[in-house]
PDB file of N, CA and C in Angstrom:
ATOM      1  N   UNK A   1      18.103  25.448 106.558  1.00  0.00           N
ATOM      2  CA  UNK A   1      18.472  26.150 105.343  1.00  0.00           C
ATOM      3  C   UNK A   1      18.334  27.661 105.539  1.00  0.00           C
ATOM      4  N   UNK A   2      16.992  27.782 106.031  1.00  0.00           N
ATOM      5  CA  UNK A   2      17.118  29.562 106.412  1.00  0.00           C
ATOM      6  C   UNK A   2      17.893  30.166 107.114  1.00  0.00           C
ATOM      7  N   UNK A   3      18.437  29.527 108.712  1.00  0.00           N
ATOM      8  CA  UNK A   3      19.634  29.445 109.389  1.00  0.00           C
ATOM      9  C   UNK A   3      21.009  29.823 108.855  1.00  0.00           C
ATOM     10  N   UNK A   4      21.063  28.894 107.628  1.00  0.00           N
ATOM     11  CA  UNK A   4      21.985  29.195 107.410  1.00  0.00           C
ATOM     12  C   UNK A   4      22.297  30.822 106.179  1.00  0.00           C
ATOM     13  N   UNK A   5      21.547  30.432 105.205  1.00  0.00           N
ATOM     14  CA  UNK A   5      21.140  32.215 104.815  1.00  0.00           C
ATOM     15  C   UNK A   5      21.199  33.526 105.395  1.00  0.00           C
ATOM     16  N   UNK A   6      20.674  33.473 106.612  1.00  0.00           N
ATOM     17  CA  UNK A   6      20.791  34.380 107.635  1.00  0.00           C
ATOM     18  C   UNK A   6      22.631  34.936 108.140  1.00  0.00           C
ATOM     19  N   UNK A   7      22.930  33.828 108.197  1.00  0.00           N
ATOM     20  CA  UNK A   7      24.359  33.901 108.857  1.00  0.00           C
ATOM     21  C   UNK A   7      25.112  34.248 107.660  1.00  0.00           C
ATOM     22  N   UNK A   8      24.733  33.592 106.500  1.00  0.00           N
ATOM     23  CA  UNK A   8      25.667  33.969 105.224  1.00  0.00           C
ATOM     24  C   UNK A   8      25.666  35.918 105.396  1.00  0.00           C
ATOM     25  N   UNK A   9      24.142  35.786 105.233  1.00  0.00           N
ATOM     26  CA  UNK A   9      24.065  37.438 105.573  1.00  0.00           C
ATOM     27  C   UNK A   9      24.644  38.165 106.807  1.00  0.00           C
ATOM     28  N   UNK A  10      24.248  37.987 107.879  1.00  0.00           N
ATOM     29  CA  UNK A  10      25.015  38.605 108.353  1.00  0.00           C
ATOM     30  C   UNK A  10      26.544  38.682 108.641  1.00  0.00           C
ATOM     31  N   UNK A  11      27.205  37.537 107.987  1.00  0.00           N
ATOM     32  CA  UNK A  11      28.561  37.516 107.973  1.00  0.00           C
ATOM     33  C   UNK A  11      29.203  38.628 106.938  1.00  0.00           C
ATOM     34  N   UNK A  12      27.955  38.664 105.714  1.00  0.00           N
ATOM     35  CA  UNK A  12      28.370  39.807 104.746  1.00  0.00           C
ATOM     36  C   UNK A  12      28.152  40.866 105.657  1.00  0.00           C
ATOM     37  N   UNK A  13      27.155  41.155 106.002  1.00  0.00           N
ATOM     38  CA  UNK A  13      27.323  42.450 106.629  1.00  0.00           C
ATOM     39  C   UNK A  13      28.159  43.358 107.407  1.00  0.00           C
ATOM     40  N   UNK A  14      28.642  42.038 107.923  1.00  0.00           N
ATOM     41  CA  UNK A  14      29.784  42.091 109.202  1.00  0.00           C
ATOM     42  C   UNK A  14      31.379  42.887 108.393  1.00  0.00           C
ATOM     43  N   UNK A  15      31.447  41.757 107.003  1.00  0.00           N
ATOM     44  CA  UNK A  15      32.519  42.309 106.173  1.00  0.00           C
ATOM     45  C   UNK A  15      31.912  43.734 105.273  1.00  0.00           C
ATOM     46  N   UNK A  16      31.266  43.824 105.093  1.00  0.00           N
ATOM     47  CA  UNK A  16      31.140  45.287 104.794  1.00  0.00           C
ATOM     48  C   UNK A  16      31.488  46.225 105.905  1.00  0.00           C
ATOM     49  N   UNK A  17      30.890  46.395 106.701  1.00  0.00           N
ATOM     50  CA  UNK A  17      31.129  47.226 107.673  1.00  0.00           C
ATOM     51  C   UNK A  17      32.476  47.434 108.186  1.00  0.00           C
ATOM     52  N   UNK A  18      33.407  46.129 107.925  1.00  0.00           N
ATOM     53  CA  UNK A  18      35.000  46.381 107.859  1.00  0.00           C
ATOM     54  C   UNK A  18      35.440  47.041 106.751  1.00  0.00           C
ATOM     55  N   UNK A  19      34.983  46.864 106.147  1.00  0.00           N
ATOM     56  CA  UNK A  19      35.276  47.522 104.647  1.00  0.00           C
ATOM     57  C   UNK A  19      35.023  48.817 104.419  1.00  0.00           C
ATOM     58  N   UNK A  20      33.973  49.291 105.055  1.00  0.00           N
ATOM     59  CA  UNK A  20      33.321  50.734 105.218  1.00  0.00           C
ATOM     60  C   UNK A  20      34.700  51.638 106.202  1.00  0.00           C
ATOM     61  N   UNK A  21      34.481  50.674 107.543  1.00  0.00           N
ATOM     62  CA  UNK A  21      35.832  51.304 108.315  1.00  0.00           C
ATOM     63  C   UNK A  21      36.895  51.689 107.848  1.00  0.00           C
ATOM     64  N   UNK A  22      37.664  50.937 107.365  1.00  0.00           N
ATOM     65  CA  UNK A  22      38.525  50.897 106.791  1.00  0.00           C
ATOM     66  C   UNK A  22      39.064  51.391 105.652  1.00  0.00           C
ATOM     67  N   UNK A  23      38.113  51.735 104.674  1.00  0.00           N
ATOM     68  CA  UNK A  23      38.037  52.677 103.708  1.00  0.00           C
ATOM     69  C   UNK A  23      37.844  54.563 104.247  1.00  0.00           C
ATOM     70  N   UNK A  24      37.060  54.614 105.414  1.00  0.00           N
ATOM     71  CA  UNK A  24      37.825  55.792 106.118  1.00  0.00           C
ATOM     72  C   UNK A  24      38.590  56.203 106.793  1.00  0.00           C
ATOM     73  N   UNK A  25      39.024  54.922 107.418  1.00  0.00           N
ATOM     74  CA  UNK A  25      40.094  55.487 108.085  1.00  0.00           C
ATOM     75  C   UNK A  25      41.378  55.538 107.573  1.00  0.00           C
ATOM     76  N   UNK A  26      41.234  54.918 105.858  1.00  0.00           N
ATOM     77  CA  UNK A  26      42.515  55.028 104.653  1.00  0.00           C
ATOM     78  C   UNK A  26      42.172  56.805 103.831  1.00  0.00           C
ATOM     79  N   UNK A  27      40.381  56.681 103.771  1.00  0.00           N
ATOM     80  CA  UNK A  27      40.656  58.720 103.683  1.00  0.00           C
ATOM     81  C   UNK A  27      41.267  59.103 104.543  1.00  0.00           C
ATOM     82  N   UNK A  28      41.311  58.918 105.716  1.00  0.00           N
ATOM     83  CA  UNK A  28      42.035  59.951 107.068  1.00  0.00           C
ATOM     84  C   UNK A  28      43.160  59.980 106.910  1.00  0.00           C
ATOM     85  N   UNK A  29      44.051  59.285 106.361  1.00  0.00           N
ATOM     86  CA  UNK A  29      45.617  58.948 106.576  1.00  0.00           C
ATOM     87  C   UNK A  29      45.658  59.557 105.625  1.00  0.00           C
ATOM     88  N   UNK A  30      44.775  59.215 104.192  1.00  0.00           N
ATOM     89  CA  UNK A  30      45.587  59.735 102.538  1.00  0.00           C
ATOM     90  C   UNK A  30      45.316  61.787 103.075  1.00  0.00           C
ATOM     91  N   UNK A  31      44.404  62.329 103.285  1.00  0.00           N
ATOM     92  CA  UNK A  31      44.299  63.703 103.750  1.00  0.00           C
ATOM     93  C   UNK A  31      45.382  64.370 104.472  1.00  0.00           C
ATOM     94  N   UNK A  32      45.822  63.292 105.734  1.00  0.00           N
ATOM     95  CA  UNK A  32      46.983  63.908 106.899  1.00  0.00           C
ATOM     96  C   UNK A  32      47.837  63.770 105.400  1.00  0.00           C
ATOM     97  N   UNK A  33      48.211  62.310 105.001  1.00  0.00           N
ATOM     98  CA  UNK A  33      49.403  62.511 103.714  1.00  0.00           C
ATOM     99  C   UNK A  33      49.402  63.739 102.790  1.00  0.00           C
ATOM    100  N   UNK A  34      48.331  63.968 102.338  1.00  0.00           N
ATOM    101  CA  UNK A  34      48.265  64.912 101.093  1.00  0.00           C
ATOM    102  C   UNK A  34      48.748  66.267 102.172  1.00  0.00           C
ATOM    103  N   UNK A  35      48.220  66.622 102.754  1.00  0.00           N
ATOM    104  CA  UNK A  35      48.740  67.934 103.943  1.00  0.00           C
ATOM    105  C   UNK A  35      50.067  68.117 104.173  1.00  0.00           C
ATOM    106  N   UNK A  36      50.852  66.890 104.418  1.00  0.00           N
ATOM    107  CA  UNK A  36      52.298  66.512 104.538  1.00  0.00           C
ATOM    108  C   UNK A  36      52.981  66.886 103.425  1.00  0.00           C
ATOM    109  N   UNK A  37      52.683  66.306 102.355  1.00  0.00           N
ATOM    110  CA  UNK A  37      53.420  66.281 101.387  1.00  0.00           C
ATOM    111  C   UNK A  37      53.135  67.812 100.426  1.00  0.00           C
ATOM    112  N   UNK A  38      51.720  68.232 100.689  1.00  0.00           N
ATOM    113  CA  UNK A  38      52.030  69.894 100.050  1.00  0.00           C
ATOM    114  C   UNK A  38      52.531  70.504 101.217  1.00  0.00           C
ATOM    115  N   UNK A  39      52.814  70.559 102.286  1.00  0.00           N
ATOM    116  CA  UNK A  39      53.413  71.465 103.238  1.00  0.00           C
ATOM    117  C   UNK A  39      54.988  71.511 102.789  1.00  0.00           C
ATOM    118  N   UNK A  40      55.383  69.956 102.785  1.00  0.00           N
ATOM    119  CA  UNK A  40      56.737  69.882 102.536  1.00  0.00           C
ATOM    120  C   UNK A  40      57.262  70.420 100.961  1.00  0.00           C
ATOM    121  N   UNK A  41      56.015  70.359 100.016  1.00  0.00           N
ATOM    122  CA  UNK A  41      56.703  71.045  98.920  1.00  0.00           C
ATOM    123  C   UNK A  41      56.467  72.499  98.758  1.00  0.00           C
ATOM    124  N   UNK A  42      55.888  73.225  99.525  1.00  0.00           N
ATOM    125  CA  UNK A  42      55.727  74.250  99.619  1.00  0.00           C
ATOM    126  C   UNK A  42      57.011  74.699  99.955  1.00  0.00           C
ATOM    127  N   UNK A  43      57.601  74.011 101.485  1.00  0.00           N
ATOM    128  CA  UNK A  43      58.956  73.992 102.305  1.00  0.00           C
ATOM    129  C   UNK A  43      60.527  74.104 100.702  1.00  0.00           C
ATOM    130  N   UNK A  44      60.393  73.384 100.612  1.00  0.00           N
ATOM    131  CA  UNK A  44      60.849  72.498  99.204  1.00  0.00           C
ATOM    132  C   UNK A  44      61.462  74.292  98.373  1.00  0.00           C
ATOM    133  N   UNK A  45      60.311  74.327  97.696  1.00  0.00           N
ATOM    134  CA  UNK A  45      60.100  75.360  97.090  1.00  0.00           C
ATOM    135  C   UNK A  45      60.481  77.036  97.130  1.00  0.00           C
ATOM    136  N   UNK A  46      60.137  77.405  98.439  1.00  0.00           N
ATOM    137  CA  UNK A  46      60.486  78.588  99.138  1.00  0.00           C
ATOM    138  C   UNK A  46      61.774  78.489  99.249  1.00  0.00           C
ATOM    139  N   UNK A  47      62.664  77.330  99.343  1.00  0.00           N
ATOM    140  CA  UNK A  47      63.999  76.919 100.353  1.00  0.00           C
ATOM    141  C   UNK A  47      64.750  76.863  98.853  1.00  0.00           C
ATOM    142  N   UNK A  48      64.621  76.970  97.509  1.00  0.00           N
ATOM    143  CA  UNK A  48      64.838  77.145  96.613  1.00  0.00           C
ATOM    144  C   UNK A  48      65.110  78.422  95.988  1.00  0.00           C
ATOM    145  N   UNK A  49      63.836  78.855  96.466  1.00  0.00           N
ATOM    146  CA  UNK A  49      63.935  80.708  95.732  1.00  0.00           C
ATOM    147  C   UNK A  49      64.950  81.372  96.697  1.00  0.00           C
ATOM    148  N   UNK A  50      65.129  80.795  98.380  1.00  0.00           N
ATOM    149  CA  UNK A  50      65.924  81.357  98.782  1.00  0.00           C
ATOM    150  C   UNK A  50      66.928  81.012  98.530  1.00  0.00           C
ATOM    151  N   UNK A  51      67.319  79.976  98.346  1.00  0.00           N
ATOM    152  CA  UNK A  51      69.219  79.654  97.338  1.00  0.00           C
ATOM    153  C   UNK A  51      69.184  80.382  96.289  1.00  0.00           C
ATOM    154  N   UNK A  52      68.562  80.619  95.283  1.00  0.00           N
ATOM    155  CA  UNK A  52      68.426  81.011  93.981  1.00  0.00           C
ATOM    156  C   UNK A  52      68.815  82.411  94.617  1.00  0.00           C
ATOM    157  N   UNK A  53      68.104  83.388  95.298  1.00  0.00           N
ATOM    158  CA  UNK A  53      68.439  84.577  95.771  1.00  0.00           C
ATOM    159  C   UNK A  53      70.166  84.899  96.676  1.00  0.00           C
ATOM    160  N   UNK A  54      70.340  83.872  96.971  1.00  0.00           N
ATOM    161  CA  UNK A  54      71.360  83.960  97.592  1.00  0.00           C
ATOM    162  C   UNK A  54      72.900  83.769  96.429  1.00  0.00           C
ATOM    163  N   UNK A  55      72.403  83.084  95.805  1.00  0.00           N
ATOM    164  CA  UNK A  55      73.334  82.764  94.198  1.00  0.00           C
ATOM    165  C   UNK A  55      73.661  83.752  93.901  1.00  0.00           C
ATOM    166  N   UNK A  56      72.252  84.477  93.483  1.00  0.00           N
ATOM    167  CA  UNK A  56      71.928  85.617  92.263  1.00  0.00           C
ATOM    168  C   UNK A  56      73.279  86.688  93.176  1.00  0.00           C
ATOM    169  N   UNK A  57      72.953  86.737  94.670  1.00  0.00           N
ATOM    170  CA  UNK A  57      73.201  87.778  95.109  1.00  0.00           C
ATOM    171  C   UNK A  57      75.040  87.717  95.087  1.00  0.00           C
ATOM    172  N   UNK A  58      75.543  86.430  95.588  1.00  0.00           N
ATOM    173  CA  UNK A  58      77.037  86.461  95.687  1.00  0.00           C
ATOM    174  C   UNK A  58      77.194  86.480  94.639  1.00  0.00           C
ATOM    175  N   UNK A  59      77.034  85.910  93.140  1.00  0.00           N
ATOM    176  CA  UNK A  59      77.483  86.258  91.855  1.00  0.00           C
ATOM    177  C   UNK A  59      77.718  88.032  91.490  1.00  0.00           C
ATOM    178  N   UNK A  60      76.757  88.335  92.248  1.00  0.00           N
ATOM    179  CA  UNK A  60      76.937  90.170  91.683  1.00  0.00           C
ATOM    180  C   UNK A  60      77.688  90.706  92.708  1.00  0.00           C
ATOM    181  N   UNK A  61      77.482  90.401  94.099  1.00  0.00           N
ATOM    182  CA  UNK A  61      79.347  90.229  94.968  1.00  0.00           C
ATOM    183  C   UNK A  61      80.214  90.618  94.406  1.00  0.00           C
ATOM    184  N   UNK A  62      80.615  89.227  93.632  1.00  0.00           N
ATOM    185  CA  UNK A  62      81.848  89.034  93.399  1.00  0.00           C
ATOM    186  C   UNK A  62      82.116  89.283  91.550  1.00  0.00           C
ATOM    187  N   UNK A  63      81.108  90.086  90.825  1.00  0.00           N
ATOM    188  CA  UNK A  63      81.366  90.923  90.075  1.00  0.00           C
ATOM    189  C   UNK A  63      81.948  92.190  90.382  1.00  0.00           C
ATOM    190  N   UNK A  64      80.921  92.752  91.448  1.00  0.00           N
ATOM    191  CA  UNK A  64      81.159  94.189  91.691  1.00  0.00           C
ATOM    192  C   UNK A  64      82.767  93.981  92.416  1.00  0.00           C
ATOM    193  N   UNK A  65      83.067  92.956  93.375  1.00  0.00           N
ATOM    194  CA  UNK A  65      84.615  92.984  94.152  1.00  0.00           C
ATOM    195  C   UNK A  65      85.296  92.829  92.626  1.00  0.00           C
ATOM    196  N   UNK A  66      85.577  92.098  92.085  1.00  0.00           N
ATOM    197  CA  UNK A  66      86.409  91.865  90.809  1.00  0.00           C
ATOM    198  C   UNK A  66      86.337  93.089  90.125  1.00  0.00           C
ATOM    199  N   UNK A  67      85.330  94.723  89.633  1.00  0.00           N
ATOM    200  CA  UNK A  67      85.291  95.167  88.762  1.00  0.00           C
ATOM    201  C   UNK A  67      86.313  95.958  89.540  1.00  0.00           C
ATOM    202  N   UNK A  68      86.049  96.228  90.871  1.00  0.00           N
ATOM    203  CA  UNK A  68      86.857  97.052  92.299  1.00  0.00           C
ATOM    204  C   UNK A  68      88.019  96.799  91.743  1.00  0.00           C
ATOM    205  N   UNK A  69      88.508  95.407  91.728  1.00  0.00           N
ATOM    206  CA  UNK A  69      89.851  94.606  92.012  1.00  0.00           C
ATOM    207  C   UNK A  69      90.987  95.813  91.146  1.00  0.00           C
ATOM    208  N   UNK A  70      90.222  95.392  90.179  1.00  0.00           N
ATOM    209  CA  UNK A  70      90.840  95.011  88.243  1.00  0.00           C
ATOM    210  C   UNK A  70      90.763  97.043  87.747  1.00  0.00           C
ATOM    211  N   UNK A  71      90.130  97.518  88.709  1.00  0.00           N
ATOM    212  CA  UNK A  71      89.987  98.873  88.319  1.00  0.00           C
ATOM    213  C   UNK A  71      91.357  99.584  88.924  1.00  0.00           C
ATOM    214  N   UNK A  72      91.430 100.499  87.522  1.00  0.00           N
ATOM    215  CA  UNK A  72      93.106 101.147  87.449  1.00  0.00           C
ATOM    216  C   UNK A  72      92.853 102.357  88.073  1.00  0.00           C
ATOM    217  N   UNK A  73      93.827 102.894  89.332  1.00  0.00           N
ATOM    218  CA  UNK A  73      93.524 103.899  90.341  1.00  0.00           C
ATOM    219  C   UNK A  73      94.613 104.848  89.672  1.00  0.00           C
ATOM    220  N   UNK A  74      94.759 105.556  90.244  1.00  0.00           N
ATOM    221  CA  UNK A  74      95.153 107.033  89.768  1.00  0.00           C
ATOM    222  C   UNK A  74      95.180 107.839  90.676  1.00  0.00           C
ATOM    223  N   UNK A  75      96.745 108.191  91.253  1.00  0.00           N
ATOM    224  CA  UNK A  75      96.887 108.666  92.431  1.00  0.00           C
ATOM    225  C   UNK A  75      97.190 110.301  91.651  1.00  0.00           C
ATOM    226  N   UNK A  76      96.430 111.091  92.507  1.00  0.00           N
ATOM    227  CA  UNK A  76      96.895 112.311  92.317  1.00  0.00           C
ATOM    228  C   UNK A  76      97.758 113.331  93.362  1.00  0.00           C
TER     229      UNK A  76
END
């Protein structure tokens, strides 16, 4: 009977200690993830303001060419 108690126990022990593992080496992965995924929205983000800047910029382009266009010259 004690025999067997013993083994119950150390079989728990055995599964804890997988459980322990394994629960850090799922922090290690979720950390590399979280790193990944703010790097890439950082990426994301920047790669945005630079379209947005690039918009802003050909829209006033092609104001200023059109005001050029449409403007009445006057030869003297």
């Amino acid at each position: 009977h004690h025999n067997k108690l013993e083994e119950l126990v150390a079989e728990l022990s055995a599964s804890l200690s997988n459980i322990k593992h394994e629960q850090e080496f799922m922090e290690v992965r979720e950390r590399i993830h979280r790193a990944i995924n703010e790097n890439t929205n950082s990426r994301v983000v920047m790669w945005s303001c630079f379209e947005a800047f690039i918009l802003l910029a050909m829209a006033l382009g092609q104001v200023y060419y059109l005001k050029r266009f449409f403007e009445v010259r006057r030869v003297v």
